[in-house]
Structures are given as structure tokens and as C-alpha cells.
C-alpha atoms as a PDB file:
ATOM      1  CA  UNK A   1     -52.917 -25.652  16.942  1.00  0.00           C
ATOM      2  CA  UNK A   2     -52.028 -22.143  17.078  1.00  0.00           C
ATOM      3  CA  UNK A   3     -51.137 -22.528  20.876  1.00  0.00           C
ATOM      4  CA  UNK A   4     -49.426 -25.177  20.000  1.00  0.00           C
ATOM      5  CA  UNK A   5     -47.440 -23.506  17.515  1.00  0.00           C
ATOM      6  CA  UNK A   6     -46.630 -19.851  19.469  1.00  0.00           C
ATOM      7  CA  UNK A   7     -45.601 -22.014  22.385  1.00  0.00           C
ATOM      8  CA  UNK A   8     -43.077 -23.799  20.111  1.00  0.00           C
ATOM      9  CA  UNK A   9     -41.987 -20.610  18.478  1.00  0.00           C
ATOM     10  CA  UNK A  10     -41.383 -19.364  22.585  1.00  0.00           C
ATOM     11  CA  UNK A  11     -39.385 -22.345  23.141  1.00  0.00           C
ATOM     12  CA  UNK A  12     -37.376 -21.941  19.899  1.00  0.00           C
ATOM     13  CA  UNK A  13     -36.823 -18.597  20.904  1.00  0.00           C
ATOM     14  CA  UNK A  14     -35.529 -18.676  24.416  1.00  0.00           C
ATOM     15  CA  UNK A  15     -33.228 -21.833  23.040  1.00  0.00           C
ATOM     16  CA  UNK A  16     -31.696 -19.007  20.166  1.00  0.00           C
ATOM     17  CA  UNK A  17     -31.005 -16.097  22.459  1.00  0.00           C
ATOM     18  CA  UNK A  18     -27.869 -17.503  23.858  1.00  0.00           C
ATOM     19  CA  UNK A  19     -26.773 -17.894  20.440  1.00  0.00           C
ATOM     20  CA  UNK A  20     -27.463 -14.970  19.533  1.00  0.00           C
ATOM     21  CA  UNK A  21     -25.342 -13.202  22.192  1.00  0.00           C
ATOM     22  CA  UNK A  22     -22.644 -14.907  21.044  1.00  0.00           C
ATOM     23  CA  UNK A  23     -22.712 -14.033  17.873  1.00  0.00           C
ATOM     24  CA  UNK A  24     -23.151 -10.799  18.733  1.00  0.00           C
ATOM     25  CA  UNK A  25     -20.109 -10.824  21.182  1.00  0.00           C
ATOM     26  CA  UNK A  26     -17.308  -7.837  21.105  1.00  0.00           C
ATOM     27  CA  UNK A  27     -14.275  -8.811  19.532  1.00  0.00           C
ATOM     28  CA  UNK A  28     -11.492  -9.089  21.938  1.00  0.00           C
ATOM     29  CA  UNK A  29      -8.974  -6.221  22.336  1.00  0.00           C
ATOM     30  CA  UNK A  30      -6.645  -5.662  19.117  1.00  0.00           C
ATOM     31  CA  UNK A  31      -3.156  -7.393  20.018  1.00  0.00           C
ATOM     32  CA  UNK A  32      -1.213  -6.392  17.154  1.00  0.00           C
ATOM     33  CA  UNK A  33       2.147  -5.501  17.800  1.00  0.00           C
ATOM     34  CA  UNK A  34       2.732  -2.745  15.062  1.00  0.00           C
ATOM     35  CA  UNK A  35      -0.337  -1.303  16.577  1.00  0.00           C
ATOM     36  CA  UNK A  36       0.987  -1.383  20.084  1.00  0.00           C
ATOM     37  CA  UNK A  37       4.004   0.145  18.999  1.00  0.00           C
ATOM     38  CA  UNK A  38       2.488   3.057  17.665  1.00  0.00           C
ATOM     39  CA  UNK A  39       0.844   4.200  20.608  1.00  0.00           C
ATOM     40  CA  UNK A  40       2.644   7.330  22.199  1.00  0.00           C
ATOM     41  CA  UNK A  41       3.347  10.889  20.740  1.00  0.00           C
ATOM     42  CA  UNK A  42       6.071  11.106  17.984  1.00  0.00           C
ATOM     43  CA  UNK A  43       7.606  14.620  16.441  1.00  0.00           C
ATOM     44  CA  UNK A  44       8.891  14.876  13.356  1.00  0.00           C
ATOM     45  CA  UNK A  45       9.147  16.605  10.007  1.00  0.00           C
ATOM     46  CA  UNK A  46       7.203  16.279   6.644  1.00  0.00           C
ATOM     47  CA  UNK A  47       8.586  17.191   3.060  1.00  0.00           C
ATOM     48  CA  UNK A  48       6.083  17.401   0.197  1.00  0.00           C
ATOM     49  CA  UNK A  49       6.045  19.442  -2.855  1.00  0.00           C
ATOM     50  CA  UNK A  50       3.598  21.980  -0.414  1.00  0.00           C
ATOM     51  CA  UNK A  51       6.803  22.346   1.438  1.00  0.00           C
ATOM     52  CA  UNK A  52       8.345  21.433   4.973  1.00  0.00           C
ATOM     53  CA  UNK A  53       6.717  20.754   7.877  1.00  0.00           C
ATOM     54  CA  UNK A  54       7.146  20.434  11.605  1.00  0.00           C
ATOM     55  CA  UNK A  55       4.905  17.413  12.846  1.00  0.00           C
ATOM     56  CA  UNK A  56       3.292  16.365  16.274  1.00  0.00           C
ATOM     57  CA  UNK A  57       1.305  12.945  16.549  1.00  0.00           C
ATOM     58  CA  UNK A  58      -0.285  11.399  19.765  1.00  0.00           C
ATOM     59  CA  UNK A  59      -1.644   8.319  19.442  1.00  0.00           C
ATOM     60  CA  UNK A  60      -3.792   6.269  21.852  1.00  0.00           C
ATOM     61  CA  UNK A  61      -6.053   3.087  22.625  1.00  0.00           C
ATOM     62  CA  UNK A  62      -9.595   3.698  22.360  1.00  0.00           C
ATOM     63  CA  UNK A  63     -12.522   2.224  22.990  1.00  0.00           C
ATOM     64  CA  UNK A  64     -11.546  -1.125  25.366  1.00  0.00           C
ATOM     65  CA  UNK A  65      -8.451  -0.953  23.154  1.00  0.00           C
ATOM     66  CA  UNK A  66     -10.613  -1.577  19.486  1.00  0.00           C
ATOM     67  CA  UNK A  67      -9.450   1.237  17.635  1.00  0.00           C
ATOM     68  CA  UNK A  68      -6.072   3.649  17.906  1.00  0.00           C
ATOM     69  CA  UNK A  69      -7.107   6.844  17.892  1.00  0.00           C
ATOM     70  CA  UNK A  70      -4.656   9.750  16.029  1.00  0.00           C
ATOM     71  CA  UNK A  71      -4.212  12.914  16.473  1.00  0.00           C
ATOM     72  CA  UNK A  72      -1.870  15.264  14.270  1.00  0.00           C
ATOM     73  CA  UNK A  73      -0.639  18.995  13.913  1.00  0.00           C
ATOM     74  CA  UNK A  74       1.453  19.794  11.419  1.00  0.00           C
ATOM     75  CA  UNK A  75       2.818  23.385  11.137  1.00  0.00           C
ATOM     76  CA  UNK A  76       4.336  24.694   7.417  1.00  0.00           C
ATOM     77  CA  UNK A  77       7.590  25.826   8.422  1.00  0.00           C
ATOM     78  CA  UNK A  78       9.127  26.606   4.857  1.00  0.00           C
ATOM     79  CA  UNK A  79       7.731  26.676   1.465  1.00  0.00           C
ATOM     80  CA  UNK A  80       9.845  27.634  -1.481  1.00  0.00           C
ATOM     81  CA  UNK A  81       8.482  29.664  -4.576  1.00  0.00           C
ATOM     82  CA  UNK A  82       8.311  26.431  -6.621  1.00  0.00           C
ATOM     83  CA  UNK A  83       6.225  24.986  -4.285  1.00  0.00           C
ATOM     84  CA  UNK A  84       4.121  27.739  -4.055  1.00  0.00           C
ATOM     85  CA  UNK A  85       3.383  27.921  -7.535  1.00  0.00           C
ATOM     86  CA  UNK A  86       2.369  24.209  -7.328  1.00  0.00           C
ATOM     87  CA  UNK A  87      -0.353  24.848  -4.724  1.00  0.00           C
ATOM     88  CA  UNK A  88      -1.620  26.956  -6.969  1.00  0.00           C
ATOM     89  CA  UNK A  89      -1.485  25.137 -10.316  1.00  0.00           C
ATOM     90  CA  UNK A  90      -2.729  22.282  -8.281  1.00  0.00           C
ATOM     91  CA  UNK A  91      -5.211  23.162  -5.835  1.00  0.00           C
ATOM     92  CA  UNK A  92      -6.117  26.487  -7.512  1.00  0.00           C
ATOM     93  CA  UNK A  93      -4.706  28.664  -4.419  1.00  0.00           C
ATOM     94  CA  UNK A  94      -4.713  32.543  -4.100  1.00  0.00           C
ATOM     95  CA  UNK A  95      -1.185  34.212  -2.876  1.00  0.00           C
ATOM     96  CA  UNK A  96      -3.724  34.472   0.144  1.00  0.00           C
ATOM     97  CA  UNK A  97      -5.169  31.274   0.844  1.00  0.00           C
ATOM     98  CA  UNK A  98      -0.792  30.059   0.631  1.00  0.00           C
ATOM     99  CA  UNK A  99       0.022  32.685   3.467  1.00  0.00           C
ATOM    100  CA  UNK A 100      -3.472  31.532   4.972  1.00  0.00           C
ATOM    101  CA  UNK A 101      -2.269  27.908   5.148  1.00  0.00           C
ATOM    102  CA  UNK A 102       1.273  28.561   6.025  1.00  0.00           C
ATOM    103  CA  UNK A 103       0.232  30.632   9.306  1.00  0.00           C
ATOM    104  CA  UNK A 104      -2.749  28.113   9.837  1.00  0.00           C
ATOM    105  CA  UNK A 105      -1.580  24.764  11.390  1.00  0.00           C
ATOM    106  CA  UNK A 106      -3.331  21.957  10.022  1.00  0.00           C
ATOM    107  CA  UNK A 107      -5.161  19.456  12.223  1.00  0.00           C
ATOM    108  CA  UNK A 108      -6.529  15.961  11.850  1.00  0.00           C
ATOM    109  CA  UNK A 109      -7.672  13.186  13.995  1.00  0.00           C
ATOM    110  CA  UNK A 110      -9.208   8.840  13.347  1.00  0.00           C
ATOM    111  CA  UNK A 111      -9.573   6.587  14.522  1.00  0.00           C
ATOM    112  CA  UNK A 112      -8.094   2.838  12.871  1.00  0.00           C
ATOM    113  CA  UNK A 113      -8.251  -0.653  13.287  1.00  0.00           C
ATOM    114  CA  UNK A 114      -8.494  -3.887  12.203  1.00  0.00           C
ATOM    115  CA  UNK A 115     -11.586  -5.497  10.566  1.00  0.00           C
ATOM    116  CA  UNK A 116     -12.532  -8.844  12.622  1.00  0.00           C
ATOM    117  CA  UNK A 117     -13.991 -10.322   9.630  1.00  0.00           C
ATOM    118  CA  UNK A 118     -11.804  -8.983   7.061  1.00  0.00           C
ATOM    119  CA  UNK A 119      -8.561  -8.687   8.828  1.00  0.00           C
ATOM    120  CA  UNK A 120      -7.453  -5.263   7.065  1.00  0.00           C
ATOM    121  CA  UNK A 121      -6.347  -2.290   8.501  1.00  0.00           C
ATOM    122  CA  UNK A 122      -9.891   0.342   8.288  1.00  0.00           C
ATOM    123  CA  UNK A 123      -9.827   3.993   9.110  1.00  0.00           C
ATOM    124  CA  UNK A 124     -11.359   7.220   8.923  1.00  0.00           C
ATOM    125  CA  UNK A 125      -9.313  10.706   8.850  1.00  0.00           C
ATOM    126  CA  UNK A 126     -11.627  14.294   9.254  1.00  0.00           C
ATOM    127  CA  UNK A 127      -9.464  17.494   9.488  1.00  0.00           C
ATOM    128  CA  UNK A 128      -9.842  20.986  10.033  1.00  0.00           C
ATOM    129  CA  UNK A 129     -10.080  21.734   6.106  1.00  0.00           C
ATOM    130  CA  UNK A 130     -13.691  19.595   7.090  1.00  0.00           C
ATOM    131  CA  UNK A 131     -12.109  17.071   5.511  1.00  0.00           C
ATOM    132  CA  UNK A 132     -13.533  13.358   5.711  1.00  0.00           C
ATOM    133  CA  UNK A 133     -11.700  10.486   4.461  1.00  0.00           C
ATOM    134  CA  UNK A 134     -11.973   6.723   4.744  1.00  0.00           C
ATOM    135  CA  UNK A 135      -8.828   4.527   4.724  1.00  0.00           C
ATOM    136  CA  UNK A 136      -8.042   0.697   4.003  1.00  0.00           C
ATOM    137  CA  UNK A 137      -5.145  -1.183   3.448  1.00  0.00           C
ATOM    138  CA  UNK A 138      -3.033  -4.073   4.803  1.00  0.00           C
ATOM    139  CA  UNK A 139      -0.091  -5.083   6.985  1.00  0.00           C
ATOM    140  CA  UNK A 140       2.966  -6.807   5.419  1.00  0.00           C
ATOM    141  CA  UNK A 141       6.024  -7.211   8.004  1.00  0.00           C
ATOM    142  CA  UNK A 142       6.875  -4.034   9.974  1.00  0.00           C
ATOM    143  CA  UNK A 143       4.293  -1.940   7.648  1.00  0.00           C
ATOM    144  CA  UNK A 144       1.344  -0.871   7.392  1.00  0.00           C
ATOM    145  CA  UNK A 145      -0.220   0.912   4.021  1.00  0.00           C
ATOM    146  CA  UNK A 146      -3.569   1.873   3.432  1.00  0.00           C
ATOM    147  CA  UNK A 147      -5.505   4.099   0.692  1.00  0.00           C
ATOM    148  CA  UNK A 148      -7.214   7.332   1.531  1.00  0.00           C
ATOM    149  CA  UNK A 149     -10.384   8.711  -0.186  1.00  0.00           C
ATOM    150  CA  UNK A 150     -11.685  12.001   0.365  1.00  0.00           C
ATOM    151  CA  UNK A 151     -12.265  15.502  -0.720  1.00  0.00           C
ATOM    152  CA  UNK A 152      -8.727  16.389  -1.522  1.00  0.00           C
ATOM    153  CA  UNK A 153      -8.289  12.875  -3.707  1.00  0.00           C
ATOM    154  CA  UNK A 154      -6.696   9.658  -3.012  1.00  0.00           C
ATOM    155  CA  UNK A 155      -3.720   9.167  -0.782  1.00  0.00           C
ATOM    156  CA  UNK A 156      -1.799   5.813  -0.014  1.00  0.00           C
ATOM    157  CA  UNK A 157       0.565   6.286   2.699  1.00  0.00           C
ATOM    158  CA  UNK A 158       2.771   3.309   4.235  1.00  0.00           C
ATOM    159  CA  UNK A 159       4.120   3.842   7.870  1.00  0.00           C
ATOM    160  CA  UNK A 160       6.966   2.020   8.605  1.00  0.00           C
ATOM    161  CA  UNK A 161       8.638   1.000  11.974  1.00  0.00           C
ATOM    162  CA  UNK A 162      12.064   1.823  11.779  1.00  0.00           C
ATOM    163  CA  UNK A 163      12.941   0.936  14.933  1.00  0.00           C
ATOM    164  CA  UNK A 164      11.423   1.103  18.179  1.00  0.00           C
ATOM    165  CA  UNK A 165      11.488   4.755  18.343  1.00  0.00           C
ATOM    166  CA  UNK A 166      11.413   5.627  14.809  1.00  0.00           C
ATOM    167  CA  UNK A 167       8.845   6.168  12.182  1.00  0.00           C
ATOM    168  CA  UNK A 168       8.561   6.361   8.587  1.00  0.00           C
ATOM    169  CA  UNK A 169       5.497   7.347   6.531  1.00  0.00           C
ATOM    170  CA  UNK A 170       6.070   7.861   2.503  1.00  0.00           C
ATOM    171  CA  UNK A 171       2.449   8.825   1.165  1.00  0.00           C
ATOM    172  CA  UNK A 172       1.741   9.938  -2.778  1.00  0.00           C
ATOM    173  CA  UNK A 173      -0.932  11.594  -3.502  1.00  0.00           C
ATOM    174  CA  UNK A 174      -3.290  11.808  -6.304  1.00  0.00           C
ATOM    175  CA  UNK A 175      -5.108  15.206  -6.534  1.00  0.00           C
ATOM    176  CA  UNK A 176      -8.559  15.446  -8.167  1.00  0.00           C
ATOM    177  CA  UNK A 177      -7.304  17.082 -11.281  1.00  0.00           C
ATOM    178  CA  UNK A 178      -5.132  13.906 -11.725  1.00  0.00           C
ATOM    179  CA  UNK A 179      -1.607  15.709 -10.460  1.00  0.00           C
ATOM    180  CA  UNK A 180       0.496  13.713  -8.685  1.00  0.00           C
ATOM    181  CA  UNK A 181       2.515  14.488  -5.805  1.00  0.00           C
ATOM    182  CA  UNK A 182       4.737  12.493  -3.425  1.00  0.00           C
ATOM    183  CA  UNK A 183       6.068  12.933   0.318  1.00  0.00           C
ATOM    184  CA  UNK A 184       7.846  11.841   3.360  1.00  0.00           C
ATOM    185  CA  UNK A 185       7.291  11.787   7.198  1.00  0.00           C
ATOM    186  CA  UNK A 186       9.823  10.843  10.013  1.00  0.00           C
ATOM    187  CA  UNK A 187       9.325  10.436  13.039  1.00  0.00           C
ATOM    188  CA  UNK A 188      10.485  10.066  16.597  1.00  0.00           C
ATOM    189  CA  UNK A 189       8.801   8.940  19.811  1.00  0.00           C
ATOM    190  CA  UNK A 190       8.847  11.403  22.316  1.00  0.00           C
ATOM    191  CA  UNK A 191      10.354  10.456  25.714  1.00  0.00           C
ATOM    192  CA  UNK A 192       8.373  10.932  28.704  1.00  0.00           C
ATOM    193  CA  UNK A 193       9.763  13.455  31.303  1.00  0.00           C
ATOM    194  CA  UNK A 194      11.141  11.212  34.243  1.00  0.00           C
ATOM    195  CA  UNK A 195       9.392  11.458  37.563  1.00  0.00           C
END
């Protein structure tokens, strides 16, 4: 009987694996078009109440084309005494750590895709403040807008196509101490050098 019985639990086995493996299958490359059209590098500018500035964003298939990976640098090029005063009423920052941060440039990298089983947009964001956030949102038309939690609060930025070489991201931000703040990105693709 117990032969009997580990020879049927064999068979049942070797009849699963198959099954199994395709189950466990990859999901086939993302072929989104909003996502193909954000691949390349875009430069730009960013207003926010921390002030103005000058943005660089590559971004790239990764992984047999199942995630876009980003990465950003964005370099304060002007920040008003208003503003300043906000970074420090908000994020409790010395006169130091603003002249830090405005002669610092700040970079980030993710990568994002698309949930198979979900269908949502997923993400995850770390920076060099050591900042690690997790994104999700959705895609509605020509935009894409997800929420951001991390250290620094919650975020939910939409990026827009605007055309085929232009790109809009509006994000507002909630800060831990409950302050609000809003902000705007554009951006342009960045034409290749001819050969």
C-alpha cells in the first residue's frame, strides 16, 4: 500500500511540473506605449516652493524590458528668501543645511512597472538623502499618476505626455508635519547627436 501510494504521488508529481512552469512563467515584455515613450533622457526645469531647479532624467528598459529604470539630477539653481524660510519652517533646516542643499545636487534612481496581476503602475524611488520610497498609481489616457511614501511624506505626482517630446509632471506634496506644498516639472527629450 505504501508503494502503491508514493508511486502514485511520483506520477502525480511528474504530471504537475509542467503546470507548474507555466504558472510560474515570466510575464512577457511591458508594451505600453506611455512607457515606451518615456524611455530616453529629458532636461528640464522644476519650480516648487524649495525653489527652481535645473533637471536631467535618463530613462531606460530594464530587465528583458519588465521595469523602466529612472535616473534623475536635479541641481537648485535659485531659491528666494521666502522659500528659504519655508525649508526651514517645514523641514526644520539650518541657514547651513539650505546652502548645503543648494550646492549639493540631488540624485535619485527606480525602477517602475506594471503589476501583471493588478495592472497598476508600481515603483520604488531611493535617493541620495537615503531616501526609500514606494510608489503606486494608475494610467488614465496620456497620464500616468502614482502616490509616493517615504521618509520625507507622501507625494502624488502625475506625468503627462505633452507631446512626443514633451513632458509634464505636477506633484504635491504632503510633508510629515502635515504642510503642504505643490510643484511643477517640464520637460524635453534630448536629441541625440547625429552620426
Amino acid at each position: 500500500m505504501k508503494k502503491t501510494s508514493l508511486l502514485f504521488l511520483a506520477a502525480l508529481l511528474l504530471v504537475s511540473l509542467p503546470l507548474l512552469a507555466q504558472e510560474m512563467a515570466p510575464p512577457k515584455p511591458l508594451e505600453d506605449d506611455l512607457c515606451a515613450w518615456m524611455v530616453g533622457e529629458w532636461e528640464g526645469w522644476s519650480t516648487s516652493p524649495m525653489g527652481k531647479m535645473k533637471d536631467w532624467q535618463k530613462v531606460e528598459w530594464g530587465l528583458d524590458k519588465q521595469f523602466l529604470l529612472v535616473n534623475y539630477t536635479g541641481q537648485t539653481v535659485e531659491m528666494t528668501d521666502e522659500q528659504k524660510k519655508t525649508a526651514k519652517e517645514t523641514w526644520g533646516m539650518s541657514n547651513e543645511d539650505i546652502e548645503k542643499m543648494m550646492k549639493m545636487a540631488y540624485k535619485g534612481m527606480g525602477p517602475m512597472t506594471i503589476s501583471p496581476e493588478t495592472g497598476e503602475f508600481v515603483g520604488y524611488w531611493f535617493d541620495n538623502w537615503r531616501g526609500v520610497y514606494k510608489g503606486s498609481g494608475k494610467r488614465e489616457g496620456n497620464k500616468v499618476t502614482m502616490t509616493w511614501e517615504g521618509p520625507m511624506g507622501t507625494e502624488v505626482r502625475t506625468t503627462e505626455k505633452v507631446s512626443n517630446d514633451k513632458m509634464v509632471v505636477t506633484f504635491k506634496s504632503t510633508a510629515p508635519n502635515g504642510t503642504v506644498s505643490e510643484g511643477k516639472s517640464e520637460l524635453t527629450r534630448k536629441k541625440s547627436a547625429m552620426k
